[in-house]
N, C-alpha and C. Protein backbone atom coordinates (compact mmCIF):
# COMPACT_ATOMS: atom_id res chain seq x y z
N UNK A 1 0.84 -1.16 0.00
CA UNK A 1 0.00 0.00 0.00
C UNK A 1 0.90 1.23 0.00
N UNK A 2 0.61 2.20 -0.86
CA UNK A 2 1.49 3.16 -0.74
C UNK A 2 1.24 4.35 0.14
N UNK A 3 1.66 4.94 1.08
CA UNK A 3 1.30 5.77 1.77
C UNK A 3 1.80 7.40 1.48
N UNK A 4 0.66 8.27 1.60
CA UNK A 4 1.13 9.05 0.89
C UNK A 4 1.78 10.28 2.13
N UNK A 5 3.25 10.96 1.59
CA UNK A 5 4.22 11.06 2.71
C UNK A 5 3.33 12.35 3.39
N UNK A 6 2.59 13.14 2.91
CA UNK A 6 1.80 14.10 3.56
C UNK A 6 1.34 13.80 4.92
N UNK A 7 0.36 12.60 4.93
CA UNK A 7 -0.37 12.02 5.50
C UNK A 7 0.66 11.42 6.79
N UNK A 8 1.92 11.80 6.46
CA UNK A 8 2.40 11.09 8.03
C UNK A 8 3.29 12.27 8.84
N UNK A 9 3.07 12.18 10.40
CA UNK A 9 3.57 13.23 11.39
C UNK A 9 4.71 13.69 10.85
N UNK A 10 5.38 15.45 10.70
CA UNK A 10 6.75 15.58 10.36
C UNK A 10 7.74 14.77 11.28
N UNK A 11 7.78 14.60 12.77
CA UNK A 11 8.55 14.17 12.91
C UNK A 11 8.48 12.35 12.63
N UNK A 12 7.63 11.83 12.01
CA UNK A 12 7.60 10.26 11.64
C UNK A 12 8.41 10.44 10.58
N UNK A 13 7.91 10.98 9.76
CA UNK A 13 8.07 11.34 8.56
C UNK A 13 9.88 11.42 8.60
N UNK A 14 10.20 12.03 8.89
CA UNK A 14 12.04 12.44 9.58
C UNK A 14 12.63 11.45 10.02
N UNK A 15 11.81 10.41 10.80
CA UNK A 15 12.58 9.70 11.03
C UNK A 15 12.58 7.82 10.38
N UNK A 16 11.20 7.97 9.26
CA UNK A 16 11.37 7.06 8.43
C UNK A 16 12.62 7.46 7.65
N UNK A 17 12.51 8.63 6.80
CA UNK A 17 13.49 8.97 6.27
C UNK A 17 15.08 8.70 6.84
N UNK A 18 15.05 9.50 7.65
CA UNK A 18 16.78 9.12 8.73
C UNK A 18 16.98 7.63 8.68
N UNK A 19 16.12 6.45 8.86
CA UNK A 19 16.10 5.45 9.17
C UNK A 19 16.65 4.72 7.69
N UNK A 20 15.99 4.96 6.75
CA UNK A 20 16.29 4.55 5.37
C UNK A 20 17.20 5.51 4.43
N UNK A 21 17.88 6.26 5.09
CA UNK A 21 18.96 6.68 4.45
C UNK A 21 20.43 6.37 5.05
N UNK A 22 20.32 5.97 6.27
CA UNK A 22 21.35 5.32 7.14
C UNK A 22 21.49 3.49 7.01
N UNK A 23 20.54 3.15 6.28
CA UNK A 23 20.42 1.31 6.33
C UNK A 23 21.68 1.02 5.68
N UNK A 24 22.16 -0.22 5.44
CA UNK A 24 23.49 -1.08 5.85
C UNK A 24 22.86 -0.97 3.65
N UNK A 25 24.10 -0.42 2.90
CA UNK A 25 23.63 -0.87 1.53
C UNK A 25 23.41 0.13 1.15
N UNK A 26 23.08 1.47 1.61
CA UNK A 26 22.15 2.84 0.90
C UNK A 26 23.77 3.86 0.70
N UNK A 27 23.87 3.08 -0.47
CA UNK A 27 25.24 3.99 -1.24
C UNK A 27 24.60 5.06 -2.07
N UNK A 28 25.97 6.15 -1.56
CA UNK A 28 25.67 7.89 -1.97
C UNK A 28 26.96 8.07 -2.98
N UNK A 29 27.91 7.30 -3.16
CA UNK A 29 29.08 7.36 -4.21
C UNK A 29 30.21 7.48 -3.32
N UNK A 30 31.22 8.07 -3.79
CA UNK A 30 32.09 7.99 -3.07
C UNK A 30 32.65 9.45 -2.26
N UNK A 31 31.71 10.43 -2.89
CA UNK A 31 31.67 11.55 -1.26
C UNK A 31 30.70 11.15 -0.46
N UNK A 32 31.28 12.24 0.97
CA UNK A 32 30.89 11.72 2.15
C UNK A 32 29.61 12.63 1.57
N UNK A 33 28.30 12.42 2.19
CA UNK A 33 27.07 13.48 2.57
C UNK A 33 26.74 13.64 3.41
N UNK A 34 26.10 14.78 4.52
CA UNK A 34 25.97 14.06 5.80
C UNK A 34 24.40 13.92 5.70
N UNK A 35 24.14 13.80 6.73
CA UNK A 35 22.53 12.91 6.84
C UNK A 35 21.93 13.83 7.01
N UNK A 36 21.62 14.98 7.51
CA UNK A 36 20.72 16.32 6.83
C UNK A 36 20.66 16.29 5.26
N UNK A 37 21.45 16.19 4.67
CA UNK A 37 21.55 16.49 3.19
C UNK A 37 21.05 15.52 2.82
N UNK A 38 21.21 14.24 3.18
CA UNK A 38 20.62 12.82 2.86
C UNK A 38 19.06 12.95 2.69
N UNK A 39 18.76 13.18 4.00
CA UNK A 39 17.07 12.87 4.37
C UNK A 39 16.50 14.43 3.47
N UNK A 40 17.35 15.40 2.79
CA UNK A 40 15.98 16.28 2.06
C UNK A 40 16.53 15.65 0.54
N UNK A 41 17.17 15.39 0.33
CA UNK A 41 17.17 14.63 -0.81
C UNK A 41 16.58 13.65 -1.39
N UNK A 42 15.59 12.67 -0.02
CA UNK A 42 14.69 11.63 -0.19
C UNK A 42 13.78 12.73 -0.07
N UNK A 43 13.53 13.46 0.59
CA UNK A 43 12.53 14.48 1.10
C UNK A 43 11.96 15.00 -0.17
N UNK A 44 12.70 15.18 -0.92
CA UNK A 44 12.91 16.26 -2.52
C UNK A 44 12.10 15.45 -3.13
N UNK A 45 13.01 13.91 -3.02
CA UNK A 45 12.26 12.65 -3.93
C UNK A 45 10.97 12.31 -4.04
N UNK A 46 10.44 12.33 -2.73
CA UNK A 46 8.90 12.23 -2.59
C UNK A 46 8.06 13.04 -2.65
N UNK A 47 8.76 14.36 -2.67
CA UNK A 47 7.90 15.66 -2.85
C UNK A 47 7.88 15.94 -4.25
N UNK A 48 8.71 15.33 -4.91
CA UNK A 48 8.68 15.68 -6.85
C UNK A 48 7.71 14.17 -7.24
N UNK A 49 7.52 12.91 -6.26
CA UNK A 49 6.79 11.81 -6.91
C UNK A 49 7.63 10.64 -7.45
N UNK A 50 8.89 11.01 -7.19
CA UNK A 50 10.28 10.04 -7.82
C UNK A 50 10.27 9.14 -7.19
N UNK A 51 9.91 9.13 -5.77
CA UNK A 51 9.83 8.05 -4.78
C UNK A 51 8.23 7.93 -3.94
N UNK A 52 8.02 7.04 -3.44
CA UNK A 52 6.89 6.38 -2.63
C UNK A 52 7.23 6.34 -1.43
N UNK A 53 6.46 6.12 -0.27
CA UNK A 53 6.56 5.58 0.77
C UNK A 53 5.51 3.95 0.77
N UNK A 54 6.25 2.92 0.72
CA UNK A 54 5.47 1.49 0.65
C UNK A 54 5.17 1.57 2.05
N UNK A 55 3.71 0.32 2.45
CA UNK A 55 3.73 -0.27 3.67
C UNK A 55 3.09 -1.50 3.12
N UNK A 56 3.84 -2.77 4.25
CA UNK A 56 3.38 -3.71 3.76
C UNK A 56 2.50 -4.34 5.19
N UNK A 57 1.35 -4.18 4.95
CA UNK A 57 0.80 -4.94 6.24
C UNK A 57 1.29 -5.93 6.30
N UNK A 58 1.22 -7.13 5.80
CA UNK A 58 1.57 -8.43 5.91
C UNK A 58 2.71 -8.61 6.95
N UNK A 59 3.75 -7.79 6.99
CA UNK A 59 4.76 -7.81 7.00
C UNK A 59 5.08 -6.61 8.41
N UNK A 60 4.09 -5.69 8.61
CA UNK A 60 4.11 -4.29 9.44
C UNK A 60 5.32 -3.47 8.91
N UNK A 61 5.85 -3.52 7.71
CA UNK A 61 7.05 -2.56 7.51
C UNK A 61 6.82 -1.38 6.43
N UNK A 62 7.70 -0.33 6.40
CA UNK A 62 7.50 0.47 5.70
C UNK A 62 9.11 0.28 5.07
N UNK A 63 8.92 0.90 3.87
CA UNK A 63 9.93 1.23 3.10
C UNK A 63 9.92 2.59 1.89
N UNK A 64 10.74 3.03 1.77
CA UNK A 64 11.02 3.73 0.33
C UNK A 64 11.74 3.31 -0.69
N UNK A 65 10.96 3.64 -1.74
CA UNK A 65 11.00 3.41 -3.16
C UNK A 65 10.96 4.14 -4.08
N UNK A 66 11.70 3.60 -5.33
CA UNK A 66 11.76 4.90 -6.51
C UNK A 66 10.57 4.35 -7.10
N UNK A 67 9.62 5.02 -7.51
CA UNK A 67 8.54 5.22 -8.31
C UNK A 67 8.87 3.95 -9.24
N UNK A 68 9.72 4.11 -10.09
CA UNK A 68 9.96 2.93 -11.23
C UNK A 68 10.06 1.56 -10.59
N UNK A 69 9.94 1.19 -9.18
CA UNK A 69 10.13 0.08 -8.68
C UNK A 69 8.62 -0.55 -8.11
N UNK A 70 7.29 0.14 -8.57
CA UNK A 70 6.55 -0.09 -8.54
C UNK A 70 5.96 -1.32 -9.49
């Protein structure tokens, strides 16, 4: 189910983000970024439609996604 990122508290919202920009795998290249810059950059993503916020009941998890991975 896709949830739409409006619809969730700013600070949830901040810290789904923080959470999935820090996971073990979430390569930025080979400069450093720091994690302010990280989380409006997903921030950007979901506010232009590039990305989703998934939830999977089945499962109780949320994730982000690029649009094309739908």
């Amino acid at each position: 189910m896709i949830i739409p990122y409006e619809q969730l508290e700013p600070d949830t919202l901040n810290a789904l983000i923080e959470e999935f920009v820090s996971r073990d795998g979430t390569d930025y290249g080979d400069n450093e970024i720091s994690l302010s810059a990280k989380v409006e950059q997903v921030r950007g993503k979901l506010r232009s439609g590039d990305a989703v916020i998934l939830f999977s009941e089945s499962k109780g998890l949320c994730n982000i996604v690029h649009k094309d991975m739908l």
